[in-house]
C-alpha atoms as a PDB file:
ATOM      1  CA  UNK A   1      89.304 117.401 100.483  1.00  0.00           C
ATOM      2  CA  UNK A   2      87.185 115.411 103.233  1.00  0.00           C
ATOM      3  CA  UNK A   3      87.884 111.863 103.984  1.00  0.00           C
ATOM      4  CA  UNK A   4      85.374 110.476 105.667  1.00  0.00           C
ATOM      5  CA  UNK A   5      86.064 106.915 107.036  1.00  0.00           C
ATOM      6  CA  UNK A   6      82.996 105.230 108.496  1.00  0.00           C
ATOM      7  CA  UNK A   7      84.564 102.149 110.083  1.00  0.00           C
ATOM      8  CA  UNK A   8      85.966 103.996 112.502  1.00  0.00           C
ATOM      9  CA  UNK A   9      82.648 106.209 113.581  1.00  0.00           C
ATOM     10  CA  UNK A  10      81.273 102.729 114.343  1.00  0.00           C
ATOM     11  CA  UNK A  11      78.579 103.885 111.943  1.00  0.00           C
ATOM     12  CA  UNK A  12      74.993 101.360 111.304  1.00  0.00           C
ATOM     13  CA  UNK A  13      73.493 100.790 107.906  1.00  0.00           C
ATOM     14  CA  UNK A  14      71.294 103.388 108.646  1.00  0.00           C
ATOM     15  CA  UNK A  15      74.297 106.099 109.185  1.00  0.00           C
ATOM     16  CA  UNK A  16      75.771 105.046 105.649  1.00  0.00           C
ATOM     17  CA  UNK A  17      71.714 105.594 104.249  1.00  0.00           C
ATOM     18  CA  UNK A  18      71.511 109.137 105.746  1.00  0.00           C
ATOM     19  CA  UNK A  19      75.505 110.153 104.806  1.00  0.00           C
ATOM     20  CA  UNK A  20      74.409 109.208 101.271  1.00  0.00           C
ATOM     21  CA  UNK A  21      70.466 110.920 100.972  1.00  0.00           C
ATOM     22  CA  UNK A  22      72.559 113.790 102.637  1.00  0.00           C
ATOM     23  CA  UNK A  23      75.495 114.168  99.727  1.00  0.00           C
ATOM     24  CA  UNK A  24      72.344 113.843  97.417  1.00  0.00           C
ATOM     25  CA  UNK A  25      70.522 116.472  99.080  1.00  0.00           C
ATOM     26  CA  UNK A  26      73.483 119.104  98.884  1.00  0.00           C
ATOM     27  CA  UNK A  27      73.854 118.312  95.399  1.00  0.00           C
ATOM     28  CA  UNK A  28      77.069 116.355  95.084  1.00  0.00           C
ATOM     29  CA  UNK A  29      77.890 114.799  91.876  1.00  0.00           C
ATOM     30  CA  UNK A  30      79.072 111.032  92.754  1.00  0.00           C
ATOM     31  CA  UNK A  31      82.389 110.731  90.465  1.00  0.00           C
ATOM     32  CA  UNK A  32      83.453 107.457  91.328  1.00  0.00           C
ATOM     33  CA  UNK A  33      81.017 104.324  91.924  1.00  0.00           C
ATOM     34  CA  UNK A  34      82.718 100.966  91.466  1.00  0.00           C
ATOM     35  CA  UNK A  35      81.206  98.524  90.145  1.00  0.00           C
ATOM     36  CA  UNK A  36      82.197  95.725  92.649  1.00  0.00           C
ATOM     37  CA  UNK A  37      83.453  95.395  96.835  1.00  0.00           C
ATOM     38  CA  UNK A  38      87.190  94.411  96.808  1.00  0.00           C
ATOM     39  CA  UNK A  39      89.245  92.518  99.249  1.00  0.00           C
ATOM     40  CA  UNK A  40      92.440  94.185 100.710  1.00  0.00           C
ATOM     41  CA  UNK A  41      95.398  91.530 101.476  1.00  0.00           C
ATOM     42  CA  UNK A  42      94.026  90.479 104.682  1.00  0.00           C
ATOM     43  CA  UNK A  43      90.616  89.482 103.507  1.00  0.00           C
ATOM     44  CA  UNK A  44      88.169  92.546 105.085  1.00  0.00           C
ATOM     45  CA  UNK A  45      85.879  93.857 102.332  1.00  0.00           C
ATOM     46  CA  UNK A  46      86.857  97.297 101.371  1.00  0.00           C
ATOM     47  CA  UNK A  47      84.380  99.790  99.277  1.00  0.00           C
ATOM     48  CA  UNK A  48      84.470 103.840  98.316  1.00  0.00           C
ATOM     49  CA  UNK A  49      83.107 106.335  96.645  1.00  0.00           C
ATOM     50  CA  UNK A  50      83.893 109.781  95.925  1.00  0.00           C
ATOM     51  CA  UNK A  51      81.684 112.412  95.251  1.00  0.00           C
ATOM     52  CA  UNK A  52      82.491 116.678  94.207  1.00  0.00           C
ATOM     53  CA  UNK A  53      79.998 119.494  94.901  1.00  0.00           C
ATOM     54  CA  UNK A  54      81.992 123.118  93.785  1.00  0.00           C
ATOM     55  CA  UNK A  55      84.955 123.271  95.099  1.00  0.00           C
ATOM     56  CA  UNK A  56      84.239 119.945  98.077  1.00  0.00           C
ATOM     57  CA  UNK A  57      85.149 116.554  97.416  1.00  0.00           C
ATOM     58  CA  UNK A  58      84.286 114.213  99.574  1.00  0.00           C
ATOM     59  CA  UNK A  59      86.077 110.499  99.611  1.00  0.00           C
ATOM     60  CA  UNK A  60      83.928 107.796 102.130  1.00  0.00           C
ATOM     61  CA  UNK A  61      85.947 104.846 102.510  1.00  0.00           C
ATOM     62  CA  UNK A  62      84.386 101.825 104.239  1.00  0.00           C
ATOM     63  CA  UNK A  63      85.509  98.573 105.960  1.00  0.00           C
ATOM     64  CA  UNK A  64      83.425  95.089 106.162  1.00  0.00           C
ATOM     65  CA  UNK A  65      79.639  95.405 106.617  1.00  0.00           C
ATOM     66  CA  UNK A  66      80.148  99.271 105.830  1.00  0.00           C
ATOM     67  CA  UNK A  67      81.493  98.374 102.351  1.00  0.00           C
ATOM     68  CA  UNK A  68      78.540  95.961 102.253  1.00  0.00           C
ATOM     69  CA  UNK A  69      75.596  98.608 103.264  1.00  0.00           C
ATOM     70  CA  UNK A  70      77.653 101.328 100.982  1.00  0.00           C
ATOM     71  CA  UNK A  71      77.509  99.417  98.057  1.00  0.00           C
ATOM     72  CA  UNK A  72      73.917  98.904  98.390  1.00  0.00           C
ATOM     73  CA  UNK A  73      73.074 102.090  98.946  1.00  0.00           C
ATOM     74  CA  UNK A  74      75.218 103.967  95.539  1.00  0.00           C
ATOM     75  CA  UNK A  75      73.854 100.560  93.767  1.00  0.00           C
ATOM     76  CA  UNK A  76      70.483 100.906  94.774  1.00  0.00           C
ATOM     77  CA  UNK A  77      67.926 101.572  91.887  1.00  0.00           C
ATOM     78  CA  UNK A  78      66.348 104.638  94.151  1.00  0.00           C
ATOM     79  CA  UNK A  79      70.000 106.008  94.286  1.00  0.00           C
ATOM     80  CA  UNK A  80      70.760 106.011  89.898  1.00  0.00           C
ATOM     81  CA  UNK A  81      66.751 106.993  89.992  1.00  0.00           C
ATOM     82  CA  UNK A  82      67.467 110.531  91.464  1.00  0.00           C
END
C-alpha cells in the first residue's frame, strides 16, 4: 500500500491536478470518493481518497487547501466524465 500525504510535499493545486490525471492515466479504479471535506478536532479541513490498480492501492490524504483542491478535482464533472 502507498500513502501518499500531500500536505507535507508542500504540493499546489496544480500538483493535486496532475497526481489525479496521473492515477487516471495508469488506470486506477478510485474506490473511495466522499461525498463531503470533514473537519478533524482541531478545525483543519481534512479530505482522501483511495484508489486500486492490480495489486497497488494508493491512499492520498490531504490537509486544508489540499483537501479543498482534492475535492474539486475527484468532484469535478471532467473527473466522473472519464
Amino acid at each position: 500500500m502507498i500513502n501518499s500525504n500531500l500536505v507535507h510535499k508542500g504540493s499546489e493545486p496544480s500538483d493535486i491536478k496532475d497526481l489525479i490525471q496521473d492515477l487516471t492515466v495508469k488506470k486506477y479504479t478510485f474506490r473511495i470518493i466522499p461525498e463531503k471535506i470533514t473537519r478533524m478536532n482541531n478545525g483543519i479541513k481534512y479530505y482522501y481518497i483511495e484508489a486500486e490498480c492490480k495489486d497497488s492501492k494508493v491512499i492520498i490524504n490531504a490537509y486544508g487547501r489540499e483537501a479543498e483542491e482534492l475535492f474539486k478535482q475527484v468532484h469535478s464533472s471532467s473527473f466522473f466524465g472519464k
